[in-house]
Protein backbone atom coordinates (compact mmCIF):
# COMPACT_ATOMS: atom_id res chain seq x y z
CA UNK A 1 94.13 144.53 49.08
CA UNK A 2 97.13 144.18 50.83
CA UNK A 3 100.43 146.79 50.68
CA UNK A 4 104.01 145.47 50.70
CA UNK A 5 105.86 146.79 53.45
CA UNK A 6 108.28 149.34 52.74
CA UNK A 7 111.50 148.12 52.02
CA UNK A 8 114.38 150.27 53.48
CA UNK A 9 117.79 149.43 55.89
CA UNK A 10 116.63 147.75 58.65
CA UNK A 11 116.67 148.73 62.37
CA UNK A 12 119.54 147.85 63.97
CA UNK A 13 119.24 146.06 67.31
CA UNK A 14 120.64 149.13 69.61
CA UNK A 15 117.53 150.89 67.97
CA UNK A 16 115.11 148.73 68.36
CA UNK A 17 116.34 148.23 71.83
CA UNK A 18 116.09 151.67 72.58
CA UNK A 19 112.59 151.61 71.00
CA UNK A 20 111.30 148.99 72.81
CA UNK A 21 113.10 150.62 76.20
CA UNK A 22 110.56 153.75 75.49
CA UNK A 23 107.58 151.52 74.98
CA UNK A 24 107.92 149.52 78.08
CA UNK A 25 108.47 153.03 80.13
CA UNK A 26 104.87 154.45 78.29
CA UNK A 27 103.58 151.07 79.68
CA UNK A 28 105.02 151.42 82.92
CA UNK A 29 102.94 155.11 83.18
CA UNK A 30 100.01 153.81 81.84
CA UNK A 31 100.18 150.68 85.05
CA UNK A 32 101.44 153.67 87.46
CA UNK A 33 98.17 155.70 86.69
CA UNK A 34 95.71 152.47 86.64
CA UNK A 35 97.05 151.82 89.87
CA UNK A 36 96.07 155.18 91.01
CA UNK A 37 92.87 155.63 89.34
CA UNK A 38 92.07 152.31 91.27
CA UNK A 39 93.09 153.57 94.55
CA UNK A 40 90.91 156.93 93.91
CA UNK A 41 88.11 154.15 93.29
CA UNK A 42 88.45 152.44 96.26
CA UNK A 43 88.31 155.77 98.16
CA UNK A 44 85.41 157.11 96.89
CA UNK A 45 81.58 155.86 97.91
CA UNK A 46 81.02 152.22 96.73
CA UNK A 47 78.45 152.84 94.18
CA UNK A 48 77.98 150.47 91.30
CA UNK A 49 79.47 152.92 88.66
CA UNK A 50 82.96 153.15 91.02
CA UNK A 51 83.06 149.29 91.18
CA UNK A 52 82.44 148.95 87.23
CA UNK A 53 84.74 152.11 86.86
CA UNK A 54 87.63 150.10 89.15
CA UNK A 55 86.59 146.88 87.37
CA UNK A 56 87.58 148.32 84.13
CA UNK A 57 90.41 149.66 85.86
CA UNK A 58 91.81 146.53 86.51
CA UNK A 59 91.16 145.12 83.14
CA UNK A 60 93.28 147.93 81.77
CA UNK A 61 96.01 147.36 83.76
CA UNK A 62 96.21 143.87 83.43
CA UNK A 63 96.18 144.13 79.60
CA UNK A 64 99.56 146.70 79.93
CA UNK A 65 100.84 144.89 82.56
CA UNK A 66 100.42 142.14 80.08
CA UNK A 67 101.74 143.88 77.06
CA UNK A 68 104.46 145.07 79.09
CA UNK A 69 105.77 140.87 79.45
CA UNK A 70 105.36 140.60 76.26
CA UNK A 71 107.60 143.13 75.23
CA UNK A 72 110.19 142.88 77.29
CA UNK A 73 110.34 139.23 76.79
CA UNK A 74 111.02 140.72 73.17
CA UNK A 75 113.13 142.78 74.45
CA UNK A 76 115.37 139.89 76.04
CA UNK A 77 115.33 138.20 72.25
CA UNK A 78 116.80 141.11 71.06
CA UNK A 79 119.31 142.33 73.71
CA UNK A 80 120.33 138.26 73.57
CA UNK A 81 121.20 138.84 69.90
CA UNK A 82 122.80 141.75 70.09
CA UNK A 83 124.93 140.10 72.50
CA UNK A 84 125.68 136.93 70.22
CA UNK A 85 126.56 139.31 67.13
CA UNK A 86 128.76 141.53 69.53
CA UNK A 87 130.29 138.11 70.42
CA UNK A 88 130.79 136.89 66.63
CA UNK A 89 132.61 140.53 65.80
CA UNK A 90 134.92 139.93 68.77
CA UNK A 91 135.68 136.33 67.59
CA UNK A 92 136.18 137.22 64.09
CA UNK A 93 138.49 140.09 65.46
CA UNK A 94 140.26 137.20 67.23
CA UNK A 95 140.68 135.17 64.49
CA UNK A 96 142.24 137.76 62.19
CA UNK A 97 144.47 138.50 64.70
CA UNK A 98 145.81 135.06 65.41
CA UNK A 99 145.83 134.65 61.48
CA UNK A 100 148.55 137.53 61.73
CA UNK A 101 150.19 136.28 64.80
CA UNK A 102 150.79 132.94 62.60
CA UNK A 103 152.18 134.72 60.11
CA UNK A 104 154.53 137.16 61.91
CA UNK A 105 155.59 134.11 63.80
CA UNK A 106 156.23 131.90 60.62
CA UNK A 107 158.42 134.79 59.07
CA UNK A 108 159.95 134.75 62.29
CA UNK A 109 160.81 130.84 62.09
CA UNK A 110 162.02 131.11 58.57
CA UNK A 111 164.49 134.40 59.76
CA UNK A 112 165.51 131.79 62.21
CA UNK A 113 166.12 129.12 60.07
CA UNK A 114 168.17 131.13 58.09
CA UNK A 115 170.07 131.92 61.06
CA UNK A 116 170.36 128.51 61.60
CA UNK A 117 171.75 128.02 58.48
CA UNK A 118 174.46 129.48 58.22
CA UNK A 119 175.25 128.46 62.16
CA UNK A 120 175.34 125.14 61.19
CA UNK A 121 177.14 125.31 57.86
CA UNK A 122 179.81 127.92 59.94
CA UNK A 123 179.60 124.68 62.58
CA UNK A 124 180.60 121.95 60.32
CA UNK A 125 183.31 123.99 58.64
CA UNK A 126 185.30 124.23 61.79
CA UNK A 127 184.46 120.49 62.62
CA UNK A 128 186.18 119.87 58.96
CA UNK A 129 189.27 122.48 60.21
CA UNK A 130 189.42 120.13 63.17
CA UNK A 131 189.75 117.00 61.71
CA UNK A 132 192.20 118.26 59.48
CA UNK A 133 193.87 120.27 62.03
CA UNK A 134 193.90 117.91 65.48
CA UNK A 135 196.13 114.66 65.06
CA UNK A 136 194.24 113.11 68.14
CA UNK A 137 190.34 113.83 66.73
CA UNK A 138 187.76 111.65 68.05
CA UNK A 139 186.40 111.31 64.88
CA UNK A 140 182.96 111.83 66.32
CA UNK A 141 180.53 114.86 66.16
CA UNK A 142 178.58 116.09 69.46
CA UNK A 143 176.13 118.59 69.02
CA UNK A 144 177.98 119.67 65.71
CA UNK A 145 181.57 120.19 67.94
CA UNK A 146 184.95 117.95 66.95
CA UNK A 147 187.60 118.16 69.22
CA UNK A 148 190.63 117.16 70.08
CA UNK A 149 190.44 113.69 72.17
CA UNK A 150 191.61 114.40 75.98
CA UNK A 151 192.44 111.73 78.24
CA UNK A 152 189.81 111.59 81.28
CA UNK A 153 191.38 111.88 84.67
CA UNK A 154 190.62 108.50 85.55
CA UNK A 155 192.47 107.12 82.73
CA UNK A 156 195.63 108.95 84.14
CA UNK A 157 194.64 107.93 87.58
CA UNK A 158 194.67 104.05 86.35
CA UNK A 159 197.82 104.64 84.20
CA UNK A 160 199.68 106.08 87.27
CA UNK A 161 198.36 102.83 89.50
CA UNK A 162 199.28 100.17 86.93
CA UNK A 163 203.00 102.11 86.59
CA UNK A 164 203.57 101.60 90.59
């Protein structure tokens, strides 16, 4: 009959990463000393219990060496998602902060408009003093100013020519 697995917090991926790092360097050892029982084999007299003996040898190795892929291809699944959650924390860090950059930067805009505001309602009082004030007003507002109408110095110019 068949357990359920204990249920508890999981791993998290630096641990398992870490894990896996200690596994692959017990695998590594275990190639390291098939590769020098096999050159102690090759050494010795070349009975038929040294060639089985290296034959065996070989297997071994090949099944860590094997093991070894396998794991660290696990390994690379892991590290990769470690990697893409690390990624998703830094853009959900980046979002928050623009979400507060937006809003410091509205309230900024709405100070402003206040400023604005008043500037303009400041603006068009004086263009109303002018119009009142100035007997030669344009009559026309640019960029919220009324002034007094001067003559152009080409206007004098033509005045002067057409009096000679």
């Amino acid at each position: 009959m068949l357990q359920a697995p204990v249920t508890g917090p999981a791993p998290s991926l630096q641990d398992t990463s870490t894990r896996i790092d200690t596994r692959v360097t017990e695998l590594d050892k275990k190639i390291a000393k098939c590769d020098e029982d096999l050159r102690r084999y090759a050494g010795a007299s070349k009975s038929g219990q040294q060639k089985q003996l290296a034959l065996q040898c070989l297997k071994r190795k090949k099944m860590y060496e094997q093991q070894r892929d396998q794991i660290l291809g696990t390994q690379f699944n892991v590290d990769s998602l470690a990697g893409a959650q690390e990624q998703a924390e830094i853009n959900v860090m980046t979002v928050e902060a623009m979400k507060g950059g937006y809003q410091e930067l509205k309230e900024r805009y709405t100070q402003i408009g206040g400023v604005m505001d008043i500037a303009w309602s400041l603006l068009h009082g004086q263009n109303r003093t002018w119009a009142v004030v100035s007997p030669h007003c344009q009559g026309r507002v640019m960029s919220g100013y009324v002034g007094p109408r001067r003559p152009s110095y080409e206007v004098e110019f033509f005045n002067m020519c057409k009096d000679a």
